[in-house]
Structures are given as structure tokens and as C-alpha cells.
C-alpha atoms as a PDB file:
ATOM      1  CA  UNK A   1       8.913 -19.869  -4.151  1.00  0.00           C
ATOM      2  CA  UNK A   2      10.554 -19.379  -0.841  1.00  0.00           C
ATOM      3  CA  UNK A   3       9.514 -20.638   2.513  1.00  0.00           C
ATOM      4  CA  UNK A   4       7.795 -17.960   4.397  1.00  0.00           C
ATOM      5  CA  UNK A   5       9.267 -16.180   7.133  1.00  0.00           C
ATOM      6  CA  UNK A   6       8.222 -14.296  10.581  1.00  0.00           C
ATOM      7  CA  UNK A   7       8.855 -11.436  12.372  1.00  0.00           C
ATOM      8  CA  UNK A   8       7.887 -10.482  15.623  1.00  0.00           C
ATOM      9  CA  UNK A   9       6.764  -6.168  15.759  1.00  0.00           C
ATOM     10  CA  UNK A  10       7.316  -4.351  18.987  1.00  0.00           C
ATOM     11  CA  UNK A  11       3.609  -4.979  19.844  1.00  0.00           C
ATOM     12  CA  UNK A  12       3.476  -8.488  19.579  1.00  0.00           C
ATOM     13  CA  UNK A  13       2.440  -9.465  16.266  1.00  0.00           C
ATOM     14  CA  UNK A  14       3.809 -12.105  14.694  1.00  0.00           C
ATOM     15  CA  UNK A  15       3.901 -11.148  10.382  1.00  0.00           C
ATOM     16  CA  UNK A  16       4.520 -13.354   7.851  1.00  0.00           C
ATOM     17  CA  UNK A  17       6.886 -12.169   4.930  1.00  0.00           C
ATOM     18  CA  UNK A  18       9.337 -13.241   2.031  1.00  0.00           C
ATOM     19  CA  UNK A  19      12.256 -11.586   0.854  1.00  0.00           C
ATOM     20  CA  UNK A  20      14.243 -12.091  -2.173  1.00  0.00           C
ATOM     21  CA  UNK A  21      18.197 -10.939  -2.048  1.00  0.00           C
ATOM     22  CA  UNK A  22      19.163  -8.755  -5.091  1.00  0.00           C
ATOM     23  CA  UNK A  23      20.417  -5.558  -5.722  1.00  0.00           C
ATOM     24  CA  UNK A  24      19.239  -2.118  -4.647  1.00  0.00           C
ATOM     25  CA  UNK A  25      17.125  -0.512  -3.740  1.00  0.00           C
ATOM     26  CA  UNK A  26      14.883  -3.190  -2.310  1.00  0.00           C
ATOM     27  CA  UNK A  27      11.393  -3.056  -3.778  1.00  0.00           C
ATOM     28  CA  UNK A  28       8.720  -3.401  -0.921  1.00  0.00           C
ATOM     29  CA  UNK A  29       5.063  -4.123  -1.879  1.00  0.00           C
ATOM     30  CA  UNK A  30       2.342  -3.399   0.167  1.00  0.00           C
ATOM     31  CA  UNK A  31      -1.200  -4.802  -0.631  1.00  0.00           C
ATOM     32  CA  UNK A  32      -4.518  -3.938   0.029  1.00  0.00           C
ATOM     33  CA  UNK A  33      -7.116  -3.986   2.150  1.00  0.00           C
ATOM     34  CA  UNK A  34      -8.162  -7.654   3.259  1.00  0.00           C
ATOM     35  CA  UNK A  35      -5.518  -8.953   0.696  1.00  0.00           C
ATOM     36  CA  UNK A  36      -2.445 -10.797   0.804  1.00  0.00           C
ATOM     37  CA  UNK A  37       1.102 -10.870  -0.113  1.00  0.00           C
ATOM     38  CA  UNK A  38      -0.266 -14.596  -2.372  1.00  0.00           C
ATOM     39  CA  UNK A  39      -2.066 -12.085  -4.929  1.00  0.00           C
ATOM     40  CA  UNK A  40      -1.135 -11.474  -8.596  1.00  0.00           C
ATOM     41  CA  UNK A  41       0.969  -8.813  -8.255  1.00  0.00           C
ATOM     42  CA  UNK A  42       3.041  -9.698  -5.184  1.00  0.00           C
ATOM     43  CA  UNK A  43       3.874 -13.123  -7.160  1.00  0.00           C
ATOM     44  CA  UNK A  44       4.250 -11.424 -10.186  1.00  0.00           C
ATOM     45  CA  UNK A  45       6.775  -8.667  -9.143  1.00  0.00           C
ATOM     46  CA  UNK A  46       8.976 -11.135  -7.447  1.00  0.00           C
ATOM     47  CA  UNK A  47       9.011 -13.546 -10.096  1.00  0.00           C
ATOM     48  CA  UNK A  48      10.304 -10.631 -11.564  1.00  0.00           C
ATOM     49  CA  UNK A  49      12.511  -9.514  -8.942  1.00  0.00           C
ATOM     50  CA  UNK A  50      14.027 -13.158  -9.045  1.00  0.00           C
ATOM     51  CA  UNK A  51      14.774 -12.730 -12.994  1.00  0.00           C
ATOM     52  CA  UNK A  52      15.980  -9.062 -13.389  1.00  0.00           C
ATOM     53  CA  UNK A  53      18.587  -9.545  -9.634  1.00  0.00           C
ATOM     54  CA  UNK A  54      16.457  -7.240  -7.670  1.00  0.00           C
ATOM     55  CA  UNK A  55      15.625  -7.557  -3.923  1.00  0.00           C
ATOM     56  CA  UNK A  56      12.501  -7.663  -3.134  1.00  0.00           C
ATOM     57  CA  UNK A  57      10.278  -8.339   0.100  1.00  0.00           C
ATOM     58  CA  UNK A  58       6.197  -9.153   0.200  1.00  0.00           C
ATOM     59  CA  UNK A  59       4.406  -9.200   3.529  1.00  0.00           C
ATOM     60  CA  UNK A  60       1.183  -9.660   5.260  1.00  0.00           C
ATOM     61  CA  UNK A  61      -0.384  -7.197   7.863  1.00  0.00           C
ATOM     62  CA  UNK A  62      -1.563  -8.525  10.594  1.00  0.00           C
ATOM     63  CA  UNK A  63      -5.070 -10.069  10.230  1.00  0.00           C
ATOM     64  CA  UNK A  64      -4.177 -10.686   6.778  1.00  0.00           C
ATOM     65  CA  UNK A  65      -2.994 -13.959   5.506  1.00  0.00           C
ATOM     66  CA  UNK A  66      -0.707 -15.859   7.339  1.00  0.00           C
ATOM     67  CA  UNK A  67       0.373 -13.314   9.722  1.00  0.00           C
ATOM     68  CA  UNK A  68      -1.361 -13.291  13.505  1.00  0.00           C
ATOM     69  CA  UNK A  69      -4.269 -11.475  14.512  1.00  0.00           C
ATOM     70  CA  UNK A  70      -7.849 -10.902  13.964  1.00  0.00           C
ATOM     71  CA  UNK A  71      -8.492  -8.878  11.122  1.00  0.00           C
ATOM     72  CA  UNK A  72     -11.182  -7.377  13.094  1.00  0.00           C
ATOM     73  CA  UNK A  73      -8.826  -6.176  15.584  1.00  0.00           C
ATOM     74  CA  UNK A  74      -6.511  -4.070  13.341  1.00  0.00           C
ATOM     75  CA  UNK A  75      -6.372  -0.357  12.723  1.00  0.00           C
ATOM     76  CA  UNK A  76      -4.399   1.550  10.012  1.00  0.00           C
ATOM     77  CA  UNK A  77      -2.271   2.334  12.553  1.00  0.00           C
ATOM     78  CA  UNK A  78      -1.566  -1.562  13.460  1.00  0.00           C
ATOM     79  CA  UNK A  79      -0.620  -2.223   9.704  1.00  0.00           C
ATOM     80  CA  UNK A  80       1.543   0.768   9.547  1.00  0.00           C
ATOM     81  CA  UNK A  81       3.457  -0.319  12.603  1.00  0.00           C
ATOM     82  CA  UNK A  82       3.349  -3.924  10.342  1.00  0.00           C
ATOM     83  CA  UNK A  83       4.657  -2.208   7.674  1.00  0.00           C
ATOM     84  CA  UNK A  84       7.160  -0.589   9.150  1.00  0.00           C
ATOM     85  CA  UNK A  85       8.743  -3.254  11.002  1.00  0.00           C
ATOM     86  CA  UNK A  86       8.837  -4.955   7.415  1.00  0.00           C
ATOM     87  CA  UNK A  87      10.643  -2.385   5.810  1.00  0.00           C
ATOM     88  CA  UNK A  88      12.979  -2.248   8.985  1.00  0.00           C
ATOM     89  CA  UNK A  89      14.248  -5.762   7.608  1.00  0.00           C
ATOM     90  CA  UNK A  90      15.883  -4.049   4.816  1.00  0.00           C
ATOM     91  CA  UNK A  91      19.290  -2.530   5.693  1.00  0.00           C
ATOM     92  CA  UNK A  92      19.088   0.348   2.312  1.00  0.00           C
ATOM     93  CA  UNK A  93      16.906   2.711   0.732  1.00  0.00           C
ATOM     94  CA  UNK A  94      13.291   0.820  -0.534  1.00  0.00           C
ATOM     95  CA  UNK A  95      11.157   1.356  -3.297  1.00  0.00           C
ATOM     96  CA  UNK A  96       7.989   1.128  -1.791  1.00  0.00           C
ATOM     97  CA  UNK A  97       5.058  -0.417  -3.885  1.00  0.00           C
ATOM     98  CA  UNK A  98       1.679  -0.209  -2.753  1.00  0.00           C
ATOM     99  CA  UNK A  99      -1.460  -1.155  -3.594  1.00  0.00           C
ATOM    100  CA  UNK A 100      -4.996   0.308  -2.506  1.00  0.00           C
ATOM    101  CA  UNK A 101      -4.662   0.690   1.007  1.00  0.00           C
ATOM    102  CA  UNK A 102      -0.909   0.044   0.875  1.00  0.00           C
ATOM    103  CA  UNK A 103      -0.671   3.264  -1.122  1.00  0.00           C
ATOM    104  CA  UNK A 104      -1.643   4.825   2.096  1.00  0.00           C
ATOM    105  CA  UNK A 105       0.397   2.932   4.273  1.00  0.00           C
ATOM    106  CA  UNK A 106       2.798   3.485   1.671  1.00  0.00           C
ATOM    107  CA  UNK A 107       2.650   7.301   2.161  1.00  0.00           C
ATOM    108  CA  UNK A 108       2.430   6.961   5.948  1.00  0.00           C
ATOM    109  CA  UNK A 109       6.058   5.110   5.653  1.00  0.00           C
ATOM    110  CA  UNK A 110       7.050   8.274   3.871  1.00  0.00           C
ATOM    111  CA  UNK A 111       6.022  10.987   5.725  1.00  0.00           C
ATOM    112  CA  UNK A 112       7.436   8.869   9.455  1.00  0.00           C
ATOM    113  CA  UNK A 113      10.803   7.944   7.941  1.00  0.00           C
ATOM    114  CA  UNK A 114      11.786   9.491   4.686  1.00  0.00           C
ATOM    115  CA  UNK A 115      15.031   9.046   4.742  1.00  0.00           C
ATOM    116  CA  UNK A 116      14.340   5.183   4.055  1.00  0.00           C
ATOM    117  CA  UNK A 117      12.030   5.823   0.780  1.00  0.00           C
ATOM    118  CA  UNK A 118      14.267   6.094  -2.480  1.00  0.00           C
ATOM    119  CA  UNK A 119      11.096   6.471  -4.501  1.00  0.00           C
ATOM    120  CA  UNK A 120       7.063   5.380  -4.505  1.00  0.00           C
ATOM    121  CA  UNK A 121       4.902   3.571  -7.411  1.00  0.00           C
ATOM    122  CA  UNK A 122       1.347   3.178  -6.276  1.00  0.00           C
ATOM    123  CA  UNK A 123      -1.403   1.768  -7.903  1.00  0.00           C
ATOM    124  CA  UNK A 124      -4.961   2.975  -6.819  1.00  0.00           C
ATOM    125  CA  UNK A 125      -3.996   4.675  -4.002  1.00  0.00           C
ATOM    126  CA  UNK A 126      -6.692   5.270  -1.288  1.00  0.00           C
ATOM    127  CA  UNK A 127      -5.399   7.373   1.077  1.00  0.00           C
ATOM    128  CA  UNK A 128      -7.944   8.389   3.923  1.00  0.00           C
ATOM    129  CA  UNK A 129     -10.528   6.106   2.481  1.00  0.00           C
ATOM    130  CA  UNK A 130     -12.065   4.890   6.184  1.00  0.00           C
ATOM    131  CA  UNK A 131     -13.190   8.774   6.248  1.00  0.00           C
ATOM    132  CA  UNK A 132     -13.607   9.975   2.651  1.00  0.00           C
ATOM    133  CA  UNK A 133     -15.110   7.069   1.178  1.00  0.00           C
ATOM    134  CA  UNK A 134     -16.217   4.610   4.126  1.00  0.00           C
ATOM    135  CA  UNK A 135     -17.574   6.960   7.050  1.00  0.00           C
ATOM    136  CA  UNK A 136     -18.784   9.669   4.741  1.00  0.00           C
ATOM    137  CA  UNK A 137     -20.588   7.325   2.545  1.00  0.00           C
ATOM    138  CA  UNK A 138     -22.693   5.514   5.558  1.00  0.00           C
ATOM    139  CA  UNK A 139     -25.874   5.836   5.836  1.00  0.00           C
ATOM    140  CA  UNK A 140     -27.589   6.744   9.209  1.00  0.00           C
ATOM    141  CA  UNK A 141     -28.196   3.347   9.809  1.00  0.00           C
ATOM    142  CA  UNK A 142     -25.042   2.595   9.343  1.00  0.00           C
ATOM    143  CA  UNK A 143     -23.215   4.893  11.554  1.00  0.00           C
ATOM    144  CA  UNK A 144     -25.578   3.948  14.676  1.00  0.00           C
ATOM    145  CA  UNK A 145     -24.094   0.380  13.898  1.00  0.00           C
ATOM    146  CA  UNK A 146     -20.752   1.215  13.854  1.00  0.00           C
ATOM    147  CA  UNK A 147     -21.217   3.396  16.766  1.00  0.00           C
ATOM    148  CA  UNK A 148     -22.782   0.415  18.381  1.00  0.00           C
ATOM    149  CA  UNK A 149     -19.374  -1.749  17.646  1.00  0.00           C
ATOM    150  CA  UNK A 150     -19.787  -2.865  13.621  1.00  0.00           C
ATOM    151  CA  UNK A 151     -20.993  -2.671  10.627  1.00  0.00           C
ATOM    152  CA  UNK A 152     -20.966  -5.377   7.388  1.00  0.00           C
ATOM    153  CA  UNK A 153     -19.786  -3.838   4.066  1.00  0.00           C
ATOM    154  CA  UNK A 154     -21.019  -6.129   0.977  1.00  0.00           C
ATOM    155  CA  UNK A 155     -17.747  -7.081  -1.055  1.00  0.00           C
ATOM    156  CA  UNK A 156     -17.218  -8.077  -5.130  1.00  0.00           C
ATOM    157  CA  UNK A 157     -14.485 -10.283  -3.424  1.00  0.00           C
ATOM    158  CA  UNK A 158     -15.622 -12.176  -0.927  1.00  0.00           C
ATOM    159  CA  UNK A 159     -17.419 -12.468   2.153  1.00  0.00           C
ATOM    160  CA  UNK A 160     -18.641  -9.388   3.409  1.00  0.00           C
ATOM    161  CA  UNK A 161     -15.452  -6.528   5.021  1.00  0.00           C
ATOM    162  CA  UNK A 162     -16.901  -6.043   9.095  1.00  0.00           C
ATOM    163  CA  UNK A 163     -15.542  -2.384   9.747  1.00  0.00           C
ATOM    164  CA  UNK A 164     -15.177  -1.907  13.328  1.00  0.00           C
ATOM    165  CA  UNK A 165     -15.587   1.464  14.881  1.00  0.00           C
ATOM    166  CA  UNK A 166     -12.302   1.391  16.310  1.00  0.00           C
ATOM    167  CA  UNK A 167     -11.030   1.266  12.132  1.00  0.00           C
ATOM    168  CA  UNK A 168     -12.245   4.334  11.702  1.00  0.00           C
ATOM    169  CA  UNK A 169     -11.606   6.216  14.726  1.00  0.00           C
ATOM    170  CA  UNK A 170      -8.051   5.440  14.900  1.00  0.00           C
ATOM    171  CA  UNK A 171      -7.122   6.178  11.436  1.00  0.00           C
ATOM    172  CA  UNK A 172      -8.507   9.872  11.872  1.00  0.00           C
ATOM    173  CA  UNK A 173      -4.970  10.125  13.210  1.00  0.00           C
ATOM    174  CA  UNK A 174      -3.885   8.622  10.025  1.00  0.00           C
ATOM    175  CA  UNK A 175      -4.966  10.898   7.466  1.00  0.00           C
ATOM    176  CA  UNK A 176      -2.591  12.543   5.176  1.00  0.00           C
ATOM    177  CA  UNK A 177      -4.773  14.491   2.497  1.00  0.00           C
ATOM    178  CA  UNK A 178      -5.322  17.139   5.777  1.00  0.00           C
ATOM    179  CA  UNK A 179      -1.552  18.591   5.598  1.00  0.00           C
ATOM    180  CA  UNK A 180       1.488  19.149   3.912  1.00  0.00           C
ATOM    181  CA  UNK A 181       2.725  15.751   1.968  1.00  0.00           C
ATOM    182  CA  UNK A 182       6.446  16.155   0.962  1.00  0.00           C
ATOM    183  CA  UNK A 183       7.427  12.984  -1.205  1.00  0.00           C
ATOM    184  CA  UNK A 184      11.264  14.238  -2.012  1.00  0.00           C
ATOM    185  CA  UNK A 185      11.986  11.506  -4.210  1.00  0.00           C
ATOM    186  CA  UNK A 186      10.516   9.654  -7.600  1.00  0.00           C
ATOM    187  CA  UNK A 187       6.602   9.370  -7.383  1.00  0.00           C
ATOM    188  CA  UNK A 188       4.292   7.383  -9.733  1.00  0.00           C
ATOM    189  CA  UNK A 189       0.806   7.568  -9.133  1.00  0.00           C
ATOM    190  CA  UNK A 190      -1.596   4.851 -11.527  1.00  0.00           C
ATOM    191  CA  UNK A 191      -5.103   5.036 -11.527  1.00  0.00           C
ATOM    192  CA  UNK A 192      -7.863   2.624 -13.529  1.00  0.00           C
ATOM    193  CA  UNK A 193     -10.253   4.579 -15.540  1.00  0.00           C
ATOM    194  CA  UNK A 194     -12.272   1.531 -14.712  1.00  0.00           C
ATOM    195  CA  UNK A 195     -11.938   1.015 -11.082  1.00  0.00           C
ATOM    196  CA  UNK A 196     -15.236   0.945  -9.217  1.00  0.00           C
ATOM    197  CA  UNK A 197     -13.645   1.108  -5.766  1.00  0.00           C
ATOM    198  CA  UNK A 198     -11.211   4.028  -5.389  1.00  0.00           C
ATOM    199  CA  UNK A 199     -12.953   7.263  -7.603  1.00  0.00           C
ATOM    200  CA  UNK A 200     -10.655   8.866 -10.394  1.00  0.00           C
ATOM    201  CA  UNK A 201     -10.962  11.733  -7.963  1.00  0.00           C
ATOM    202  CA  UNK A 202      -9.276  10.428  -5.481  1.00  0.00           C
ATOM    203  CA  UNK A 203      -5.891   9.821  -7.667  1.00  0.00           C
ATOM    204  CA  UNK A 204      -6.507  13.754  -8.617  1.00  0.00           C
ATOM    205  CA  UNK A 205      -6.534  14.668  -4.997  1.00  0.00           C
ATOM    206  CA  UNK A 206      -3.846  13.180  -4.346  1.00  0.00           C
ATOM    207  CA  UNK A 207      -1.772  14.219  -6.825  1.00  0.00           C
ATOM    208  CA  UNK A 208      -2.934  17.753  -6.286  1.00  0.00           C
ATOM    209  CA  UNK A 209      -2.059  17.276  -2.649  1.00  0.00           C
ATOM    210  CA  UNK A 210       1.478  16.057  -2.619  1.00  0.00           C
ATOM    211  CA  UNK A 211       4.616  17.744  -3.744  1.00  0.00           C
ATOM    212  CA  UNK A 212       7.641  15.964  -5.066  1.00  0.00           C
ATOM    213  CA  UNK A 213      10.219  17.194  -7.614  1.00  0.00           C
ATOM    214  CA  UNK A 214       9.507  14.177 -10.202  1.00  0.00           C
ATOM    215  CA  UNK A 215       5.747  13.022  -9.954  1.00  0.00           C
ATOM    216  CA  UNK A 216       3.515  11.922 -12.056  1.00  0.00           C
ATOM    217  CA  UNK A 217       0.110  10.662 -12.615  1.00  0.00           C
ATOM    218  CA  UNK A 218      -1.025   7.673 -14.957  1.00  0.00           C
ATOM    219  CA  UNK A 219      -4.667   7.014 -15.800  1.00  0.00           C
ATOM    220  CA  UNK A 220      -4.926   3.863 -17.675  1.00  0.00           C
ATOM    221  CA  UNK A 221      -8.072   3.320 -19.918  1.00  0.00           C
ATOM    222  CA  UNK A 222     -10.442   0.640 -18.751  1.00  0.00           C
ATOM    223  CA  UNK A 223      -8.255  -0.706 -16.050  1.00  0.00           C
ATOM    224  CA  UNK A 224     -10.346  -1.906 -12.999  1.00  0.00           C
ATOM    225  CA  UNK A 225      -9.255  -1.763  -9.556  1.00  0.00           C
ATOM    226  CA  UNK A 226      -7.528  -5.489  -9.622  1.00  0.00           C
ATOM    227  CA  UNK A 227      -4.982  -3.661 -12.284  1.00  0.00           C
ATOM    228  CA  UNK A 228      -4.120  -7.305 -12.700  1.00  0.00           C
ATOM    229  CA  UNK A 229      -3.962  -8.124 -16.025  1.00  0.00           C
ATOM    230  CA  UNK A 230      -0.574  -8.879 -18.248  1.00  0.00           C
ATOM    231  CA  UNK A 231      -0.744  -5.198 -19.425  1.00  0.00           C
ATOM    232  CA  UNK A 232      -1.117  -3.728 -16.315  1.00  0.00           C
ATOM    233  CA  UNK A 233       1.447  -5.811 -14.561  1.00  0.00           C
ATOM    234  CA  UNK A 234       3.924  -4.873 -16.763  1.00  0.00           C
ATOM    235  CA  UNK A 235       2.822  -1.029 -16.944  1.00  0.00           C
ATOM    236  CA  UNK A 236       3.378  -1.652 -13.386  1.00  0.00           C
ATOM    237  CA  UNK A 237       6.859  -3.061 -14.058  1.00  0.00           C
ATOM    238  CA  UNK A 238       8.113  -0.452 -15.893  1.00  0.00           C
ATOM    239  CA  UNK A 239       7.262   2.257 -13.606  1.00  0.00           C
ATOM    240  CA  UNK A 240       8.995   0.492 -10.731  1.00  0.00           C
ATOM    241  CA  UNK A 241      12.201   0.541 -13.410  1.00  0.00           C
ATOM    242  CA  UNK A 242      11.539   4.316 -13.899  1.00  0.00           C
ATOM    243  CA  UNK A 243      11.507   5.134 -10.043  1.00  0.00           C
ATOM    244  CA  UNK A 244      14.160   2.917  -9.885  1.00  0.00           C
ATOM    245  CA  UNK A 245      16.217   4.342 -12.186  1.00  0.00           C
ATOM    246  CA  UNK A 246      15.700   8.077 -11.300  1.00  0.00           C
ATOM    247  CA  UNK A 247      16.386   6.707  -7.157  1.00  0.00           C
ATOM    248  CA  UNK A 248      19.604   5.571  -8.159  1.00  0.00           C
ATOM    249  CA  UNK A 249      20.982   8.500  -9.738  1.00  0.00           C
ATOM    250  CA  UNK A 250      19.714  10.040  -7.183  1.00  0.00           C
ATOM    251  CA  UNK A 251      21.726   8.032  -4.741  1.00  0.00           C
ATOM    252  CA  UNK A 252      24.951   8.045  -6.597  1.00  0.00           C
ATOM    253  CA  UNK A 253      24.820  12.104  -6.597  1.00  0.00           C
ATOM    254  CA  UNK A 254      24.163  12.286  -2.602  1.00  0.00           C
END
């Protein structure tokens, strides 16, 4: 494994990152929210990027793993800006590769700079999910907290998530389920029949939403939200070599 690198983001943060040299286009995961770039499938895709020659970069967002910050302090804004300084590391066209909440950082990269994206997998995207799933779902009790400052979200993975109300004001200028979503390049959306945290709906939604001349939309039975097992990391694989391989026609015609 290589030694993990920093980069410093117009605002100040210091993010921690790996990259892998390889061929194009350089495939760019983004993980989820409260995760970091150590999980299964960041260390499985660039074990895999190291074997098949493919470049390939994993980062942390600020707050998250070894990169600076409270997590308390960021926004979806913040880790956009993190992602986006990542992705700024890479001189070509990226395959971006995101997870949960990186699907909708992932789509935020697209819509700000699409001339960088060559082509999107994501797996249980949750785009908008501060509004749609956390804000909409509180209680009364719950918003009064949050209006107050905070409030603590129980979590199957941990400790419990402390959602600031500055999360979910900020990303209300985040949201992209609200207008047009051009993706003008390969799309792959997968979605766990399984998963307990982002509905089947939302994956519907969003696929309803966008508009891209080669998307599609896989459910796969009884997959839960990790979408961590063997199976699912290669499913996951083998879309990335689909999108891959429609990008670089793509490229070559262009």
C-alpha cells in the first residue's frame, strides 16, 4: 500500500489521499458519509487498479479519516470543494466512483465541471439526503434541536452521526434532484434491494431525474447498503470496465 499523501484546498484544509499511476481515465472513488478512503471498496478497487494498470486515486474529506478538520464542522459544500481539489490532482478525464454520499458529491463534480467526468458508476447514491431523508424525517423534537445547534442520529456503524444545523442548511444549496441533471457521458446507477439506509426510491428518482445518452440502473437482490461483499465488489468492477470502456471510445471519437 502506498504512503499517504496531502493536499492543501484553497480553504485551508489539509486532505489526505493516495493515488496509483496507470492508464486512463483515472478512476476516482468517493466514499460515504462518515467513512473513509481505508474501507472495503476503496482497498479493493485499487488493489485492482494496481493489477489491471489503471490509475486510480482514494481520498478522505475533511473530518473524515486522516484528513484535517472536525467532522462536525463540514458541510456538503466543504467535501465538494474536498473533492474537487482531489480530482484537480489528475491531469485527464476521471471516472468518478462514488459511494452513498459520494454519489452526490459525485454528481455535484459533474454538474460544476463536466468537461473533467468521462463517465460515473455509483453505488447507493443519496443525493439530497440531508433534506429528503434527514430533515424531512425529524421529528419535532428533533428539528427544535437542530435549530438549537445539533442533533444525535443513532448509527448501525458506530457511535452516534451529530448533524449540525449548519449540514443541512448549507447543502439546500446543494441539491440536485430540484433541476435539470445533464450527465453527457456513461452512467451506472446500483442500488441494494436490501439496503436499509438509502430507499429503492431514491435510486428511481434519480434515475428518473437525470438524462444521459447511456444510463442505466442496476438493482441487485438482497444487497445491503455496505454492497461489500465479493459479489458485489466485483459487480462493482465490471461496471467501472463498462463506463470505462464506453468513455474511451468516446474519447478516441472527440
Amino acid at each position: 500500500m502506498s504512503e499517504t499523501q496531502f493536499l492543501v484546498t484553497q480553504q485551508g484544509r489539509r486532505i489526505a489521499f493516495h493515488l496509483t499511476d496507470g492508464a486512463g481515465p483515472a478512476v476516482v472513488f468517493l466514499g460515504g458519509f462518515k467513512s473513509d478512503m481505508g474501507g472495503t471498496k476503496a482497498i479493493f478497487l485499487e488493489k485492482w487498479a494496481r493489477t489491471s494498470g489503471r490509475a486510480f486515486l482514494r481520498f478522505d474529506y475533511s473530518g473524515h479519516g486522516e484528513s484535517s478538520e472536525a467532522f462536525t464542522d463540514g458541510t456538503i459544500g466543504d467535501w465538494f470543494e474536498d473533492a474537487s481539489a482531489a480530482v484537480g490532482l489528475l491531469a485527464g478525464p476521471v471516472i468518478l466512483v462514488g459511494s452513498s454520499m459520494g454519489g452526490w458529491i459525485s454528481l455535484l463534480i459533474a454538474r460544476a465541471m463536466p468537461e473533467k467526468v468521462a463517465g460515473l458508476v455509483t453505488i447507493a447514491a443519496a443525493p439530497d439526503f440531508t433534506e429528503d431523508s434527514m430533515w424531512a424525517g425529524f421529528s419535532d423534537a428533533q428539528k427544535a434541536a437542530l435549530l438549537a445547534g445539533q442533533v444525535a442520529l443513532p448509527s448501525d456503524y458506530g457511535e452516534p452521526y451529530i448533524i449540525t444545523r449548519r449540514l443541512i442548511e448549507e447543502a439546500r444549496d446543494r441539491l440536485v434532484l430540484r433541476e435539470p441533471l445533464p450527465l453527457n457521458f456513461p452512467v451506472r446507477f446500483i442500488q441494494g434491494t436490501a439496503d436499509a439506509e438509502v430507499a429503492l426510491s431514491v435510486a428511481l428518482r434519480l434515475f428518473d431525474h437525470a438524462e444521459s445518452p447511456d444510463m442505466r440502473l442496476t438493482l441487485v437482490d438482497g444487497a445491503d447498503h455496505r454492497f461489500s461483499d465479493d459479489t458485489c465488489l466485483t459487480f462493482i468492477k465490471d461496471m467501472i470496465d463498462e463506463v470505462t470502456a464506453q468513455a474511451r471510445k468516446a474519447l478516441r471519437a472527440s
